[in-house]
Protein backbone atom coordinates (compact mmCIF):
# COMPACT_ATOMS: atom_id res chain seq x y z
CA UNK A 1 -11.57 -16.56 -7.11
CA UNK A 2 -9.32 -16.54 -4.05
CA UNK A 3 -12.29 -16.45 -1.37
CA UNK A 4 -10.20 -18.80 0.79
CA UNK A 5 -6.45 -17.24 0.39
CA UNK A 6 -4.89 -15.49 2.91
CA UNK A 7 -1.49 -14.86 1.32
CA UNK A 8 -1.27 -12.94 -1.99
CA UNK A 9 2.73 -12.05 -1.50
CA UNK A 10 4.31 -11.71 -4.52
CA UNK A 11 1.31 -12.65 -6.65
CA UNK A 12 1.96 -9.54 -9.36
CA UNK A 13 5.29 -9.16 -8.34
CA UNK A 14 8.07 -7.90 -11.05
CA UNK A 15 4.85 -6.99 -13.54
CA UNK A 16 6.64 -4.65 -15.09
CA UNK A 17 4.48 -4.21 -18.06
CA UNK A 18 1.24 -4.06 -15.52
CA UNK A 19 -0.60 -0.51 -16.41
CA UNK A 20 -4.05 -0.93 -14.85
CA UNK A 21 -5.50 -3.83 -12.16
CA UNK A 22 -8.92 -3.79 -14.47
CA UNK A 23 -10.29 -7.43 -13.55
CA UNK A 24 -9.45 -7.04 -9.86
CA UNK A 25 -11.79 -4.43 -8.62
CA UNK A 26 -14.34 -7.50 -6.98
CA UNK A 27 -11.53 -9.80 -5.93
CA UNK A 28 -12.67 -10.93 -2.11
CA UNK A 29 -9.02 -10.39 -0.75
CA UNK A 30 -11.31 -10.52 2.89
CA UNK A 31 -9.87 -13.41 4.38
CA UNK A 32 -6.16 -11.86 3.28
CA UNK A 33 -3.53 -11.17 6.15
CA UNK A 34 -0.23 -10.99 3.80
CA UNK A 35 -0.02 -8.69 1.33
CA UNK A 36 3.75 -8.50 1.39
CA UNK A 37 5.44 -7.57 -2.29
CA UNK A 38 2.14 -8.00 -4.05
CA UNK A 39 2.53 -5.33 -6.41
CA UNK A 40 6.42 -4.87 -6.00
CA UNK A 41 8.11 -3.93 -9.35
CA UNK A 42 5.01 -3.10 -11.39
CA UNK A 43 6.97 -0.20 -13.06
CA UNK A 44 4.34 1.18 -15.59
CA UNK A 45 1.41 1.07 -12.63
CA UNK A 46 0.31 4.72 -12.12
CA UNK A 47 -2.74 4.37 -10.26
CA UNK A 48 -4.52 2.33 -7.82
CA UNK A 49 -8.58 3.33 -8.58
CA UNK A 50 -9.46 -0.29 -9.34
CA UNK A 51 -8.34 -1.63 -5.31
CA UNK A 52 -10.68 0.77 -3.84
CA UNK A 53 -13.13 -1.25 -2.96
CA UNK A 54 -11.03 -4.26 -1.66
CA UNK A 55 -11.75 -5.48 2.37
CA UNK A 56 -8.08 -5.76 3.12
CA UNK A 57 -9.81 -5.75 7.09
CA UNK A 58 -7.92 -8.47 7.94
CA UNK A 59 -4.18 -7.58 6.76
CA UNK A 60 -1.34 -7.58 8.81
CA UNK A 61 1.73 -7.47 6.38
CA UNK A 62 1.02 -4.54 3.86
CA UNK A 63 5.42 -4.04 3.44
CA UNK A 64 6.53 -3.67 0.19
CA UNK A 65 2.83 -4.51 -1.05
CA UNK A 66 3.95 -1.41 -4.09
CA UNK A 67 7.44 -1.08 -3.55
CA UNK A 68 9.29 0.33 -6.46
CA UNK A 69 6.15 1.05 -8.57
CA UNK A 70 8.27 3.95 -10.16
CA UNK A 71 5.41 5.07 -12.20
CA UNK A 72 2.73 5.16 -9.26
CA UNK A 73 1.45 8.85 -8.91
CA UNK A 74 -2.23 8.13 -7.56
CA UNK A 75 -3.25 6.23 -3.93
CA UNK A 76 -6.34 7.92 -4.06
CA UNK A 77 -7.58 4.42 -4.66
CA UNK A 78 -6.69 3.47 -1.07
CA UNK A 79 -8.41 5.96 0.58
CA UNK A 80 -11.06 3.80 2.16
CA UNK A 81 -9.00 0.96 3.20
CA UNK A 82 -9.70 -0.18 6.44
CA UNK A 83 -5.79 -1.25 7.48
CA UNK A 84 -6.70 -1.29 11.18
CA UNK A 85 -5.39 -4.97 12.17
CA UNK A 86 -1.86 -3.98 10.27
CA UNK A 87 1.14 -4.49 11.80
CA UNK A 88 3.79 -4.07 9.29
CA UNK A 89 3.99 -1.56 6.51
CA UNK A 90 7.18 -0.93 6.14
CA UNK A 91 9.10 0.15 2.64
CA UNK A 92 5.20 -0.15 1.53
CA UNK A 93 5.75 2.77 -1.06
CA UNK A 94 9.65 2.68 -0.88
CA UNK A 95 10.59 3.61 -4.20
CA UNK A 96 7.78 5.33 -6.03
CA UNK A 97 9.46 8.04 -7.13
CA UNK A 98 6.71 9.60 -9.07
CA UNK A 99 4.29 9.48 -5.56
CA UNK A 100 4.27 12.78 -4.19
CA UNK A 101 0.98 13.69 -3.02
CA UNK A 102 -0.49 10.90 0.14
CA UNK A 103 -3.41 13.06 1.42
CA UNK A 104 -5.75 10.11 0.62
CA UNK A 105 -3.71 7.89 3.39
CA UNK A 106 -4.33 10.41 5.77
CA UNK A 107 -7.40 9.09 7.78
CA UNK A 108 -6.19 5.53 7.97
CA UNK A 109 -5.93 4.06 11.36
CA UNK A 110 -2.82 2.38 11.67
CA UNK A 111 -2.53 2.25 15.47
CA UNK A 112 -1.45 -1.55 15.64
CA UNK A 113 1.33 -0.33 13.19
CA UNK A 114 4.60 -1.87 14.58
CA UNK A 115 6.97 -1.11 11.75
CA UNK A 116 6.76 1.55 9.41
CA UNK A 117 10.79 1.36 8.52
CA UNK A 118 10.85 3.48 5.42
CA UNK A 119 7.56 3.13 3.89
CA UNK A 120 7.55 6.53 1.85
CA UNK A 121 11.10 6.40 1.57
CA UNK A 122 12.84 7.41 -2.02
CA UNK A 123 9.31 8.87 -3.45
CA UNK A 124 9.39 11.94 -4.69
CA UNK A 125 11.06 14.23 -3.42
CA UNK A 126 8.24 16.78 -2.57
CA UNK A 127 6.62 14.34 -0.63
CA UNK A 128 4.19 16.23 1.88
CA UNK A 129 4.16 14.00 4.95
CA UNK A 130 1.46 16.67 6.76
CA UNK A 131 -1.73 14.47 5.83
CA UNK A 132 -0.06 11.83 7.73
CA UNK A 133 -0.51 14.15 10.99
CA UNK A 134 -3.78 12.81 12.51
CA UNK A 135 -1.67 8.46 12.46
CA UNK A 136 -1.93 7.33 15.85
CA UNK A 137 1.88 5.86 16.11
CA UNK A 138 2.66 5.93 20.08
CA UNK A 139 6.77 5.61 19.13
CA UNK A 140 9.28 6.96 17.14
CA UNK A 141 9.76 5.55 14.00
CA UNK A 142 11.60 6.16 10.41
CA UNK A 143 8.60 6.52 7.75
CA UNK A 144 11.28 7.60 4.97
């Protein structure tokens, strides 16, 4: 369907009545390098099961890709991502005040990471940020 795309920003965003992404699971988002605000505002969105197996190999911009999904509780959907070649992730999860547990981001290589400004910033407030340990940043930076 979008084999050739390599910008989905904003493509669900403000989807406020969006519960589940059933009918995306085989999308080729391969050729994809912009994934800025595609899920942004998708209020009743609680999980993200459906994305995990998407290539997103060749993203760059993952910010605010699920900024203020208020309802989103479960990344274990993400797990698997390969989000090597990204550069920019921040305010990514900004907002999701329901997300509290992130183990399942914890083996993702994000060493070409260059801005991470707030991307778990305003989730929940018990937000563990220990599985995050083993992220290869080399500089200082502001994840909420």
């Amino acid at each position: 369907m979008f084999q050739k795309t390599n910008n989905m920003e904003k493509l669900f965003f403000e989807c406020i009545s969006l519960t589940d992404l059933k009918g995306l699971e085989n999308w080729d988002v391969s050729n994809v390098n912009n994934f800025n605000y595609m899920f942004a505002i998708c209020n009743s969105l609680t999980n993200l099961y459906t994305l995990e197996n998407w290539n997103v190999s060749s993203g760059i911009n993952f910010s605010n890709m699920f900024w203020a999904c208020i309802s989103l509780n479960d990344v274990k959907g993400l797990k698997n991502w390969n989000v090597s070649k990204g550069e920019n992730f921040s305010l990514m999860f900004s907002q999701c005040e329901s997300l509290a547990d992130i183990k399942a981001l914890g083996n993702w290589n994000v060493s070409k990471g260059t801005n991470f400004i707030n991307i778990f910033s305003s989730c929940h407030p018990s937000i563990d940020l220990k599985p995050l340990q083993k992220w290869n940043v080399n500089f200082e930076c502001n994840i909420i």
